[in-house]
Structures are given as C-alpha cells and as structure tokens.
C-alpha atoms as a PDB file:
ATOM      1  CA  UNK A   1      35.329 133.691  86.907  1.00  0.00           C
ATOM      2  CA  UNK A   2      37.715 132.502  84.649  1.00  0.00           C
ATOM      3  CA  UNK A   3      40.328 134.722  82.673  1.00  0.00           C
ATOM      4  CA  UNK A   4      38.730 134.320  79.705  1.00  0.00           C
ATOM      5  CA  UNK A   5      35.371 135.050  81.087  1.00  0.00           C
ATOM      6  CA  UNK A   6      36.631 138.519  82.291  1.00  0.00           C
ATOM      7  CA  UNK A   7      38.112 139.409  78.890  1.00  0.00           C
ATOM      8  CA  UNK A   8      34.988 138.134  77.198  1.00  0.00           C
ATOM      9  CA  UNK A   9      33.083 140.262  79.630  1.00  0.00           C
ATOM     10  CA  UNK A  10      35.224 143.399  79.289  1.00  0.00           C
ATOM     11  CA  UNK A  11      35.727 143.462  75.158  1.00  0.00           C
ATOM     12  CA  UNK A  12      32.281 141.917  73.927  1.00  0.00           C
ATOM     13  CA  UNK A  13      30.821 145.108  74.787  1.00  0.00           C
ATOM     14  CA  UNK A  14      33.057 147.307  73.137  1.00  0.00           C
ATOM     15  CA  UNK A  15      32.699 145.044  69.691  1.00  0.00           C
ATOM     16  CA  UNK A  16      29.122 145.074  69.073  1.00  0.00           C
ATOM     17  CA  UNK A  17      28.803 148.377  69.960  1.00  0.00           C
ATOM     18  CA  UNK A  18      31.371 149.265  66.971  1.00  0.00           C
ATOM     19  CA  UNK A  19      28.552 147.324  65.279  1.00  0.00           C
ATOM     20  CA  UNK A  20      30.648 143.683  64.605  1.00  0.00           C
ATOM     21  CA  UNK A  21      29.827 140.866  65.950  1.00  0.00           C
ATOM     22  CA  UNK A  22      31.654 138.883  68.232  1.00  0.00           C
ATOM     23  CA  UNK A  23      32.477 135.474  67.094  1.00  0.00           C
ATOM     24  CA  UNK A  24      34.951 134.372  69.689  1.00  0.00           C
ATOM     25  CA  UNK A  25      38.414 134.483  71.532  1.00  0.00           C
ATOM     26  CA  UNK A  26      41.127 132.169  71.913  1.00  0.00           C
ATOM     27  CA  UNK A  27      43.490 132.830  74.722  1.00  0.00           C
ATOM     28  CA  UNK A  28      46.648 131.415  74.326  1.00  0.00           C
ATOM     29  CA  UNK A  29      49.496 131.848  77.981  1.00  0.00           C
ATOM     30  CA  UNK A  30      52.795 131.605  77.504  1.00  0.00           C
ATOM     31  CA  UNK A  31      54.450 133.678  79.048  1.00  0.00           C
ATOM     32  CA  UNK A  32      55.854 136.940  77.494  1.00  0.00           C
ATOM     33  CA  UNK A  33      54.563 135.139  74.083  1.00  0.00           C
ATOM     34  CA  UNK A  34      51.287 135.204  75.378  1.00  0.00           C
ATOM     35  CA  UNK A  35      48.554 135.616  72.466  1.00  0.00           C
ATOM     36  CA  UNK A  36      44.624 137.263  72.511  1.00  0.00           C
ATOM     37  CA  UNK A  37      43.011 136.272  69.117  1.00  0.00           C
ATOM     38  CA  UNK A  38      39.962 137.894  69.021  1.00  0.00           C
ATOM     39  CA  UNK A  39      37.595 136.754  65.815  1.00  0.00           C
ATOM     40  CA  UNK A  40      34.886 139.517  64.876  1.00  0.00           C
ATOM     41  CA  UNK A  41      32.318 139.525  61.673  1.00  0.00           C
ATOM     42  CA  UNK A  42      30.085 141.749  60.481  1.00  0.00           C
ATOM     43  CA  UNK A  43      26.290 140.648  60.112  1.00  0.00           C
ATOM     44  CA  UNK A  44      26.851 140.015  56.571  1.00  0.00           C
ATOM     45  CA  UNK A  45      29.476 138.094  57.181  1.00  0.00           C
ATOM     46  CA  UNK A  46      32.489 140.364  55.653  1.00  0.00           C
ATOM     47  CA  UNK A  47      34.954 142.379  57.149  1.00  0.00           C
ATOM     48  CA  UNK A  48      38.351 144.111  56.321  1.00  0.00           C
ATOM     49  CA  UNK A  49      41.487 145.267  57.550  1.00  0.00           C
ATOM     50  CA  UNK A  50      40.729 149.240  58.319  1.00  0.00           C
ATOM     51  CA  UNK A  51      37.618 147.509  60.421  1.00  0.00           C
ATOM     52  CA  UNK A  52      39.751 145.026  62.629  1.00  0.00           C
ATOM     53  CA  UNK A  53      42.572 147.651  62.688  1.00  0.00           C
ATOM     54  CA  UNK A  54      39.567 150.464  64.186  1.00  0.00           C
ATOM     55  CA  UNK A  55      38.475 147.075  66.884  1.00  0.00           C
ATOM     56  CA  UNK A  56      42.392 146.503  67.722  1.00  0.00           C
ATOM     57  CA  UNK A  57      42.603 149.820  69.407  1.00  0.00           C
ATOM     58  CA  UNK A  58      39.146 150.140  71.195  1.00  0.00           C
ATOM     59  CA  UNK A  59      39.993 146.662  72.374  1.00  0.00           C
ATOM     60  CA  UNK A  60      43.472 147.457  73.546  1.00  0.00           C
ATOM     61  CA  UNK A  61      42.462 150.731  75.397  1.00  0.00           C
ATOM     62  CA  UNK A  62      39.667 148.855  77.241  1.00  0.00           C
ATOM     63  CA  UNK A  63      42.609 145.950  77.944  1.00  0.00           C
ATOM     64  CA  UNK A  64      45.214 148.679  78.973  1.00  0.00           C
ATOM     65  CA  UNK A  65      42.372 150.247  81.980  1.00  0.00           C
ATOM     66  CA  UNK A  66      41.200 146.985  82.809  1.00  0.00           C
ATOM     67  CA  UNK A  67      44.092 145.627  83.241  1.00  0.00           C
ATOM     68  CA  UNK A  68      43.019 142.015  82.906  1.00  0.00           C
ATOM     69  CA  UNK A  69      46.366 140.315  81.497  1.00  0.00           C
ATOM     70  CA  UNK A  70      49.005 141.178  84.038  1.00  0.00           C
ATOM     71  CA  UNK A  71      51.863 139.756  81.633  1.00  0.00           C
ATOM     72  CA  UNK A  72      53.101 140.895  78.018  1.00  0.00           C
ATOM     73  CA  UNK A  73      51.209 139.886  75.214  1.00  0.00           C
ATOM     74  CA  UNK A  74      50.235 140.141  71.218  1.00  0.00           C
ATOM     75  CA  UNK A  75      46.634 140.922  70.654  1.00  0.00           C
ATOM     76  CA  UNK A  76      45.066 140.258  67.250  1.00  0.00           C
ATOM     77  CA  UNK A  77      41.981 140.568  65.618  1.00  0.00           C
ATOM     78  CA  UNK A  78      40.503 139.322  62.801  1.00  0.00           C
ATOM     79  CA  UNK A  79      37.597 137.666  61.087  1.00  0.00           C
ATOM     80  CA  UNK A  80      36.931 133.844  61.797  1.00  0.00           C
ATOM     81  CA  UNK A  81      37.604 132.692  58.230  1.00  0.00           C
ATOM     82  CA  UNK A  82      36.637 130.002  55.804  1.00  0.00           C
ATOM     83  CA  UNK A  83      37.937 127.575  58.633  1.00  0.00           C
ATOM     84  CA  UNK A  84      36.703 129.848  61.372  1.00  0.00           C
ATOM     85  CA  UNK A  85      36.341 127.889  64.688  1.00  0.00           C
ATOM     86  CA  UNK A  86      32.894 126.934  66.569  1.00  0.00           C
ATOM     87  CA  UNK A  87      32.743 128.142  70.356  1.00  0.00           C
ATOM     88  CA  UNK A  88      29.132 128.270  70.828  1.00  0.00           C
ATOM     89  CA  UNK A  89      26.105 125.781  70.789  1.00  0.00           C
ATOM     90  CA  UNK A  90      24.904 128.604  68.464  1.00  0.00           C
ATOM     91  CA  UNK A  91      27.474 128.558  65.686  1.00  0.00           C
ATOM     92  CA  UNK A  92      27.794 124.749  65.993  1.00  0.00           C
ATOM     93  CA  UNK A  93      23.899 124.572  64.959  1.00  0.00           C
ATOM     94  CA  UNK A  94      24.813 127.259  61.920  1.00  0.00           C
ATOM     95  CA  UNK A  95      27.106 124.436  60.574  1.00  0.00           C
ATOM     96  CA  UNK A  96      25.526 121.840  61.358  1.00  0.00           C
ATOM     97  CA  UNK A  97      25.554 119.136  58.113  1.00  0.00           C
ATOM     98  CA  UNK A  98      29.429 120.420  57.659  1.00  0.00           C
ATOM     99  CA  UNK A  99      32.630 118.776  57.734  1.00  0.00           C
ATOM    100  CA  UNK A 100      34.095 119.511  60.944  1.00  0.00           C
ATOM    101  CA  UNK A 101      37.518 118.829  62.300  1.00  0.00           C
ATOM    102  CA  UNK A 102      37.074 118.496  66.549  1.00  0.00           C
ATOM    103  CA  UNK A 103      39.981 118.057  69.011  1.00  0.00           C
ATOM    104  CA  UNK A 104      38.331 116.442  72.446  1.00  0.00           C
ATOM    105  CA  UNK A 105      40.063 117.059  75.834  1.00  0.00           C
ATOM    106  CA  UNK A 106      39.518 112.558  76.535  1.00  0.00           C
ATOM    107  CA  UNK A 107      39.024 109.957  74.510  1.00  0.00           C
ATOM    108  CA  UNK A 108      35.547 109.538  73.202  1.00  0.00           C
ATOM    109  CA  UNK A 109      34.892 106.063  72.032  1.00  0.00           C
ATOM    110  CA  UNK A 110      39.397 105.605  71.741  1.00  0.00           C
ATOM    111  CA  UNK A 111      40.140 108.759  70.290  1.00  0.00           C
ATOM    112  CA  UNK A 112      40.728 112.679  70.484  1.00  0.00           C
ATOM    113  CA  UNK A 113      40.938 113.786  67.177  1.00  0.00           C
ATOM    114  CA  UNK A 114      38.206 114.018  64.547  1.00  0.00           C
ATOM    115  CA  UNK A 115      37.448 114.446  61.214  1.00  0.00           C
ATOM    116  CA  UNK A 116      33.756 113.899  59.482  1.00  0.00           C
ATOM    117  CA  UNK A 117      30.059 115.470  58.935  1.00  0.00           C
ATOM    118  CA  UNK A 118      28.585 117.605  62.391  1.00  0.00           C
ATOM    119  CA  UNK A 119      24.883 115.092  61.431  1.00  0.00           C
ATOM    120  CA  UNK A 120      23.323 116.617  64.954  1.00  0.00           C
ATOM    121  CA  UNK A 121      23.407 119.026  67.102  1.00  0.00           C
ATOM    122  CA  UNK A 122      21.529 118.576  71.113  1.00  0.00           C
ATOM    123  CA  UNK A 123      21.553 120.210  74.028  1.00  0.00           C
ATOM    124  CA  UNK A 124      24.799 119.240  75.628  1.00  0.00           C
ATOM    125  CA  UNK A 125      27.045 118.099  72.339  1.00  0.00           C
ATOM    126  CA  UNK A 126      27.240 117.001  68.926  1.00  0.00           C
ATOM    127  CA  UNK A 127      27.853 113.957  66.879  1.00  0.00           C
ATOM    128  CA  UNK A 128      30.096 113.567  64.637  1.00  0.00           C
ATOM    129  CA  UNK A 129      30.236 111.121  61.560  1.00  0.00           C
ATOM    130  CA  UNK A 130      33.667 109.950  60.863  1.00  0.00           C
ATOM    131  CA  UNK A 131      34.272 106.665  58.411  1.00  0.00           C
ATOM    132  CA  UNK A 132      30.760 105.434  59.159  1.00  0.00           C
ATOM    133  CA  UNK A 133      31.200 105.435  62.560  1.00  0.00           C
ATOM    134  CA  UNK A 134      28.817 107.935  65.028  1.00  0.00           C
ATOM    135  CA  UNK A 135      30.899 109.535  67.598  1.00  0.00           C
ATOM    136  CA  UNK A 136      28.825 111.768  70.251  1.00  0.00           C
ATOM    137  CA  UNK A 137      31.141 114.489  71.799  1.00  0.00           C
ATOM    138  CA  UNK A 138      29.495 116.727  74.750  1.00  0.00           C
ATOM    139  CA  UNK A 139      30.718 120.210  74.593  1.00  0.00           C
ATOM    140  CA  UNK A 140      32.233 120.575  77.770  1.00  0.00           C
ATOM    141  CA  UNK A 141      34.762 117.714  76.292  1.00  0.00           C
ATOM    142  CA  UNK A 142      35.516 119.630  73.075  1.00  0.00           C
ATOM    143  CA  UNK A 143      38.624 121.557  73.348  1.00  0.00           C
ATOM    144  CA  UNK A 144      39.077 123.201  69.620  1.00  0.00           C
ATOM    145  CA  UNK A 145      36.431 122.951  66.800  1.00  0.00           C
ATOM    146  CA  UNK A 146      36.825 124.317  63.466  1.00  0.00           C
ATOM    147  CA  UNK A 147      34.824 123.963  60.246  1.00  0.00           C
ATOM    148  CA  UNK A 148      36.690 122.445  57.491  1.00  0.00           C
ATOM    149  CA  UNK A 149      36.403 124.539  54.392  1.00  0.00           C
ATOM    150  CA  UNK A 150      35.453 123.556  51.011  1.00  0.00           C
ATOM    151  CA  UNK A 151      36.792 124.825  47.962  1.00  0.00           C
END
C-alpha cells in the first residue's frame, strides 16, 4: 500500500462522516516542505472557511495518532475550486464535454501536455480533443488533470 493509499484510508473516513465529501488529495514530498492538500465539498457543492478550518483539525488529530507522515509537513484543506482537479473515473465522467487541461506521465501520440474538450470517457481512460486532433490517454498514464474553468 502506497503512502497515499494509507492517508486516503485513514482521513476519508473522518471527512464524510463530518458530512463533506471527499474529492481528493495531492501529496506533495519534499522534505521538511512537504505538503497534504486535501480537497473536500459539500453535496451541494459549496463550502467555507469555518467548515475546512473544523476538517483541518479532525484531520490533523487522526494524522498526529496515525502517524502516517514520519517527516514535517503543511496540511491544507480546501474545496476543489472552479479549476478543481479530476482523480477519479467518477469525476472525470461529471465533466465530461469540458475543457480539460491533462499532464501525462509519457508521451501519448508525441506529447505530455494537453489542452482541449474531455469528448469520452471508457473504462480505462479518456480522450481528449485538442486542435482537431483525438488523443486517447489511459488513466494510469495521467499524472495531473484539472478542469479548465470558464468565466
């Protein structure tokens, strides 16, 4: 199990049962600038700063016991934004039709970055439509995806 599985494991629990939802986690090492970004929402969709303060400190007592990062670090949490970012085939299929921006961990088809319209979502990826051209990224390749918002 993978660090990130065992802080997903520990902390999910402890979010929805304040009643949020959990949207997703970015671990970031680096050293004693290491950073936990949890993103939570509310099933409505809003959420404010008295409710991420309240998850900040249920979250940080369960880190403190568990004891799961064994280095310093900053812990944040917040809501995933206009621009949140897509970890699950779930919330890819939610914005599916969007303008997406997707960062792949190899070169699919000559490149890593993208830019375009999510047109489909299957099984083990999505496809991307970037100046015309179709680009099918599998999920296990995508290494950051975040909606592009509109304004």
């Amino acid at each position: 199990m993978t660090i990130e599985e065992k802080i997903q494991n520990a902390l999910q629990p402890t979010v929805e049962g304040m009643g949020f939802v959990w949207w997703g986690m970015e671990y970031l090492p680096a050293g004693r600038h290491t950073l936990l970004r949890i993103f939570i929402e509310k099933e409505d969709g809003t959420i404010n700063s008295d409710e991420t303060y309240a998850v900040c400190k249920q979250i940080s007592a369960v880190l403190d016991v568990e004891d799961i990062i064994s280095s310093e670090f900053r812990l944040e949490v917040s809501s995933p934004g206009m621009d949140r970012l897509l970890f699950t085939p779930e919330q890819f299929e939610r914005y599916q039709g969007s303008e997406v921006q997707v960062r792949s961990s190899i070169a699919v088809l000559g490149r890593k970055r993208f830019k375009g319209i999510m047109t489909q979502v299957t099984e083990s990826g999505i496809e991307l439509e970037v100046d015309g051209e179709i680009y099918p990224i599998e999920f296990d390749l995508i290494e950051k995806a975040n909606v592009v918002p509109k304004f």
